[in-house]
Protein backbone atom coordinates (compact mmCIF):
# COMPACT_ATOMS: atom_id res chain seq x y z
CA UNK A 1 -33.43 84.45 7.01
CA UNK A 2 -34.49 86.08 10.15
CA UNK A 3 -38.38 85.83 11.02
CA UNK A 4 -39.70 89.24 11.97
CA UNK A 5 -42.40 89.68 14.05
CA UNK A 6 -41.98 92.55 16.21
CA UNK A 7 -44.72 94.69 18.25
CA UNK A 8 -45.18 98.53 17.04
CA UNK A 9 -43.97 99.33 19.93
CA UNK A 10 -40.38 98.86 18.90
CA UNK A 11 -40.52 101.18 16.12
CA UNK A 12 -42.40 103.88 18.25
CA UNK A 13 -39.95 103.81 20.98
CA UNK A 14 -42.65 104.15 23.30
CA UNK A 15 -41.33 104.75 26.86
CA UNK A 16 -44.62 105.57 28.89
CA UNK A 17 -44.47 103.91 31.45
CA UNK A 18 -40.88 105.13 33.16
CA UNK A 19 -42.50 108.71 32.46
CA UNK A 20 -42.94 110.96 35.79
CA UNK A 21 -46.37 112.12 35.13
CA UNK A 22 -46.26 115.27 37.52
CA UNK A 23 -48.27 118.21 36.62
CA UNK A 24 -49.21 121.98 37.31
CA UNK A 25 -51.49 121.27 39.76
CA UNK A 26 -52.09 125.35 40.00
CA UNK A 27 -53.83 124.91 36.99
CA UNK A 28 -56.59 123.08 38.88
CA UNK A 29 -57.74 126.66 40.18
CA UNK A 30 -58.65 127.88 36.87
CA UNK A 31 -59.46 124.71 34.98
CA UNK A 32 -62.49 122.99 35.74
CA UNK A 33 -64.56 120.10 34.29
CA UNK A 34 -65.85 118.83 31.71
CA UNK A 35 -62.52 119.55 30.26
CA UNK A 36 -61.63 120.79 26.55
CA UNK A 37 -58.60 119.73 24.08
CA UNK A 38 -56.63 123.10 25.37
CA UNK A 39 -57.47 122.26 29.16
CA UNK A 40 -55.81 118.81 28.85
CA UNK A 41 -53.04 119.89 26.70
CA UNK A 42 -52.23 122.79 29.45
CA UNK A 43 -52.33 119.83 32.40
CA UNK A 44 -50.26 116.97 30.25
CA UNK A 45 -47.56 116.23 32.40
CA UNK A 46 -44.12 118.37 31.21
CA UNK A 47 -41.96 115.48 30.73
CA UNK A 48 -44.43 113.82 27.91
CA UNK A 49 -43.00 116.98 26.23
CA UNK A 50 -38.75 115.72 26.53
CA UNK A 51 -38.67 114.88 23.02
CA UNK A 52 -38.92 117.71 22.03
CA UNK A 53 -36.05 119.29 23.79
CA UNK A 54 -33.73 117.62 20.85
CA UNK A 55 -34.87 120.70 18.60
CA UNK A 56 -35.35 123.34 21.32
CA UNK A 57 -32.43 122.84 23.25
CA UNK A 58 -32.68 123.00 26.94
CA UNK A 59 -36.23 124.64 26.09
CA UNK A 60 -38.80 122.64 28.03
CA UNK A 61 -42.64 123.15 26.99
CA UNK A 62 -44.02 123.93 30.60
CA UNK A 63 -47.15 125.61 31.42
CA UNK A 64 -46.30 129.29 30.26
CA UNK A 65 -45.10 128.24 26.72
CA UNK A 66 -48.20 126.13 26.20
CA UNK A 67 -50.29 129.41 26.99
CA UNK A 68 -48.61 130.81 24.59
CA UNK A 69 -49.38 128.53 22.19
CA UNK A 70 -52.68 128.49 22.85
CA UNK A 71 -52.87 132.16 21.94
CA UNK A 72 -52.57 131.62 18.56
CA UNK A 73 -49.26 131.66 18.05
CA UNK A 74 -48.98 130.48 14.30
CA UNK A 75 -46.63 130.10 11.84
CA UNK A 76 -45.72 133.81 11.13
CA UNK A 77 -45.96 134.65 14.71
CA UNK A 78 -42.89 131.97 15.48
CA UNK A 79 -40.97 133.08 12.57
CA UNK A 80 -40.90 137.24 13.72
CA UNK A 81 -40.34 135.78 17.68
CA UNK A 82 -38.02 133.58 16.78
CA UNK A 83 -39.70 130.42 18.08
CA UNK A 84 -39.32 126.84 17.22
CA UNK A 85 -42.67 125.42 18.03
CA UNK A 86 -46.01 126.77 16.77
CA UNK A 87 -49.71 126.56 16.86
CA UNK A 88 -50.56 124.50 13.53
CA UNK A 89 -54.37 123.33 13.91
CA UNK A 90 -56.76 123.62 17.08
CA UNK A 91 -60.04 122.56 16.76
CA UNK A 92 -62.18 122.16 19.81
CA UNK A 93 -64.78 120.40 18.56
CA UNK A 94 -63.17 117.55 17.15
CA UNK A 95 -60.92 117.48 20.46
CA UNK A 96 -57.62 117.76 17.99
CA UNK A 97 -54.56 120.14 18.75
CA UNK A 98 -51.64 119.79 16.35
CA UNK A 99 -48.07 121.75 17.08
CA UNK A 100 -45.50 122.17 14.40
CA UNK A 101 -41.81 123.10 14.32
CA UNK A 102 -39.51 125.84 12.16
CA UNK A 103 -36.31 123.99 11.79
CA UNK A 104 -34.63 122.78 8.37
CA UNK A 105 -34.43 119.37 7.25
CA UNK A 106 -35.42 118.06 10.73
CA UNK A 107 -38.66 119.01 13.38
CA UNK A 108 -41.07 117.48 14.73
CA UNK A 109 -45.15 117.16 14.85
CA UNK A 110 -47.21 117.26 18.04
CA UNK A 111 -50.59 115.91 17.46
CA UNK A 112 -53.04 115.51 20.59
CA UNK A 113 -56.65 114.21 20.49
CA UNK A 114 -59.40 112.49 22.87
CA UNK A 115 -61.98 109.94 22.72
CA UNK A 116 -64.88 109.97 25.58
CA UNK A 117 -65.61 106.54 27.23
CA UNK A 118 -68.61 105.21 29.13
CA UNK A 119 -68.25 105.49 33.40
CA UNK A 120 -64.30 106.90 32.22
CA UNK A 121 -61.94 109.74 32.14
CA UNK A 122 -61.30 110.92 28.18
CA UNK A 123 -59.27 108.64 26.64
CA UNK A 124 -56.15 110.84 25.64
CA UNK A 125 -53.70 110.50 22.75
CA UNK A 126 -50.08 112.32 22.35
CA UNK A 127 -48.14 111.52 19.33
CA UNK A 128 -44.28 113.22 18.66
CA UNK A 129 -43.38 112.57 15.10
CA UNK A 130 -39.63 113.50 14.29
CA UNK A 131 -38.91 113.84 10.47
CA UNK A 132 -35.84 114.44 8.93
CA UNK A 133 -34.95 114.19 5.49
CA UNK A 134 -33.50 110.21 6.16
CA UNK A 135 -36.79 108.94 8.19
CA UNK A 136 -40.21 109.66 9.98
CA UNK A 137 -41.26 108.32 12.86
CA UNK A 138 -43.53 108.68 15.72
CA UNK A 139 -43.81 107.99 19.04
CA UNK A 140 -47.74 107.59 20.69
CA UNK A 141 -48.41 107.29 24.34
CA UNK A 142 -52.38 107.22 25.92
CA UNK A 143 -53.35 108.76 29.14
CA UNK A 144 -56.43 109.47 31.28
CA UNK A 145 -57.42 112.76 33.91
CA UNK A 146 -59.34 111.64 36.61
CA UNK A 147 -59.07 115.66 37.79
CA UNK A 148 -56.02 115.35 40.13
CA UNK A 149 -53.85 112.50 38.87
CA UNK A 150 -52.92 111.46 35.25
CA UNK A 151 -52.42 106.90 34.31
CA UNK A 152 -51.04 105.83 31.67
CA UNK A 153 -53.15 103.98 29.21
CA UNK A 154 -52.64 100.58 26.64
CA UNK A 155 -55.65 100.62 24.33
CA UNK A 156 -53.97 99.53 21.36
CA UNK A 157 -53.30 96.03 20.21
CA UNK A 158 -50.04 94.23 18.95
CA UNK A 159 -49.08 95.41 15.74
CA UNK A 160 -46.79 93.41 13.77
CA UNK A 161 -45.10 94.07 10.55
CA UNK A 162 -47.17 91.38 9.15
CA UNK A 163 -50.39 93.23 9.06
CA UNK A 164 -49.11 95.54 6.55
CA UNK A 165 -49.22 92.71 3.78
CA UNK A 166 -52.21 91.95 1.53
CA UNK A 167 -53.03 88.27 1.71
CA UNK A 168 -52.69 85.43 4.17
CA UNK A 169 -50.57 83.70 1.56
CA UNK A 170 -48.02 86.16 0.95
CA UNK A 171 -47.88 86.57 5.11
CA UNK A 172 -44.90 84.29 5.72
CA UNK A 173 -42.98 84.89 3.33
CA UNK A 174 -43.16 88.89 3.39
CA UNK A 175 -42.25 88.81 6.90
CA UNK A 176 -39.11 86.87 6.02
CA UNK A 177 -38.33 89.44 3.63
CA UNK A 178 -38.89 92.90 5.58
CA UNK A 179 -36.63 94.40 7.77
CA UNK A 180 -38.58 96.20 9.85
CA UNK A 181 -38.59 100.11 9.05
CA UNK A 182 -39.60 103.24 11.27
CA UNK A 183 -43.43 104.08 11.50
CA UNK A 184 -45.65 106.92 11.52
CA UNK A 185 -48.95 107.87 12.85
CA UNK A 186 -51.67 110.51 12.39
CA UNK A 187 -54.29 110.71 14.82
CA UNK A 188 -58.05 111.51 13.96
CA UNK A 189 -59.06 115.32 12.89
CA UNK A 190 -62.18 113.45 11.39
CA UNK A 191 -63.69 110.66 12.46
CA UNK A 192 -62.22 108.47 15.98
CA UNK A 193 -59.38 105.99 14.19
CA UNK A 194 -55.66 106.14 13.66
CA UNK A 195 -53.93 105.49 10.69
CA UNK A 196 -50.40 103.72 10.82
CA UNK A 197 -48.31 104.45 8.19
CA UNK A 198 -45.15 102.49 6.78
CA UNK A 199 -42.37 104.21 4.44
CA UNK A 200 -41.60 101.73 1.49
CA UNK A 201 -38.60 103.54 1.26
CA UNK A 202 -36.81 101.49 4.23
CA UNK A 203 -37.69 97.86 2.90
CA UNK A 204 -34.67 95.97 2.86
CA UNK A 205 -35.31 92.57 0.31
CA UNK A 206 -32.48 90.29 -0.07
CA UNK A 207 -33.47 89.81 -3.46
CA UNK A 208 -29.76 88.65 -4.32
CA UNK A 209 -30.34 86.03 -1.69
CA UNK A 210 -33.68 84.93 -2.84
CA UNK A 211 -31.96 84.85 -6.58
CA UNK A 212 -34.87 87.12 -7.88
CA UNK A 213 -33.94 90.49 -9.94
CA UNK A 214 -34.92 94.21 -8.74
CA UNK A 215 -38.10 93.96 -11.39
CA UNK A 216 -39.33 90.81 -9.59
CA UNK A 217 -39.18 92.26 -6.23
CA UNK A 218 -41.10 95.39 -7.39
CA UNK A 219 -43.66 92.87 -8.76
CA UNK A 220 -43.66 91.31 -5.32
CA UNK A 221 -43.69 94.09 -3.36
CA UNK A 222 -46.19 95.98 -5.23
CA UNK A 223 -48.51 92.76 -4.57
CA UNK A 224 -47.98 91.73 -1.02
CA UNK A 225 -47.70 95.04 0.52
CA UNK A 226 -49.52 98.44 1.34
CA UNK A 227 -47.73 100.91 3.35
CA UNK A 228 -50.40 101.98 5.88
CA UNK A 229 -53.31 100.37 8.28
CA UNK A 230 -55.98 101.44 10.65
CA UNK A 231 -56.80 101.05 13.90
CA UNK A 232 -60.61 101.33 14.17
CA UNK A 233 -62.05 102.48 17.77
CA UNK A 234 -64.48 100.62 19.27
CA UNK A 235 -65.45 102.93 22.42
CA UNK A 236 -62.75 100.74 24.51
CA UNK A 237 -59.77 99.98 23.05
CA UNK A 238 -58.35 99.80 19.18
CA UNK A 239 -58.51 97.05 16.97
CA UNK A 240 -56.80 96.95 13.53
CA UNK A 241 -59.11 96.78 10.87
CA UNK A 242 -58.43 94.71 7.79
């Protein structure tokens, strides 16, 4: 059997780095430090957004549709202005902004947070989760505002599919025996760490090759594995916590 070992990366599809991370610099006339969760979601760069254009067509979420937003406009709102993306949760205080979609059987989740660092810019957090009735997955990329240019950000650090199984003595062999499935990821309303989850519904075990029945695997699996982990921050970077 294969040995799989792969980076989170892979499942996330992040693609940060080939991002053009021009802004509406007009915005820099009305928005002013210290900034809030709605000033930095107004300034993200509009190709972070491209994702989303798979469910809103050649719709991209610029500056005027993101002021839009901002005015409250909720789930009811969308419906009677026919209007994909809506205004699910914004909560200054905690620094968390989450957008939500009115499609059937697919859509996605827009979920947008901050955590302050010492002699730093913010550091910022945009996750796009597409679910569909087959899969969910997300797709997480960092940033930082230094008030005229936005960087890209790596604060997290190499998640393998390994860290999702219980013990150091079931390690080896569950990696052997996972095909690595599509992850998701909710970032903080309370508290400052991200949970990783894992849907048990894409293990693949070759339990016909391993000459064990369905019950044993379910024994197995049930033992080795738990389907999400954290990534505690520590007021730098992530670290996963055991």
């Amino acid at each position: 059997m294969k040995h799989f070992a792969l980076a989170i990366c892979l499942f996330l599809g992040w693609g940060a780095k080939a991002q053009n991370l021009a802004y509406d610099t007009t915005l820099l006339n009305t928005l002013h430090p210290p900034y809030n969760i709605e000033s930095y979601f107004l300034l993200l760069p509009t190709n972070v957004f491209q994702p989303l254009q798979y469910i809103t067509g050649d719709s991209v979420v610029g500056t005027d549709e993101r002021k839009e937003l901002l005015q409250r406009l909720d789930f009811h709102e969308a419906i009677t202005s026919d209007r994909i993306l809506f205004l699910d949760t914004l909560n200054k205080r905690k620094a968390f902004l989450r957008l939500n979609t009115l499609t059937d059987g697919e859509g996605y989740v827009v979920e947008m947070t901050y955590w302050n660092r010492k002699n730093k810019p913010p550091l910022i957090a945009l996750c796009l989760s597409n679910w569909a009735m087959c899969c969910h997955h997300s797709e997480l990329s960092f940033y930082s505002f230094n008030g005229s240019s936005w960087k890209i950000e790596d604060p997290l650090p190499a998640i393998e599919l390994s860290n999702f199984v219980h013990t150091d003595k079931m390690r080896a062999e569950a990696i052997d025996l996972l095909t690595p499935p599509p992850l998701s990821i909710n970032l903080p309303l309370e508290g400052k760490n991200i949970t990783v989850y894992i849907d048990d519904g894409y293990i693949d075990i070759d339990y016909d090759a391993m000459g064990l029945t369905a019950l044993d695997v379910k024994q197995l699996f049930d033992h080795m594995y738990r389907n999400e982990i954290e990534l505690e921050w520590t007021g730098k970077v992530f670290k996963i916590t055991n």
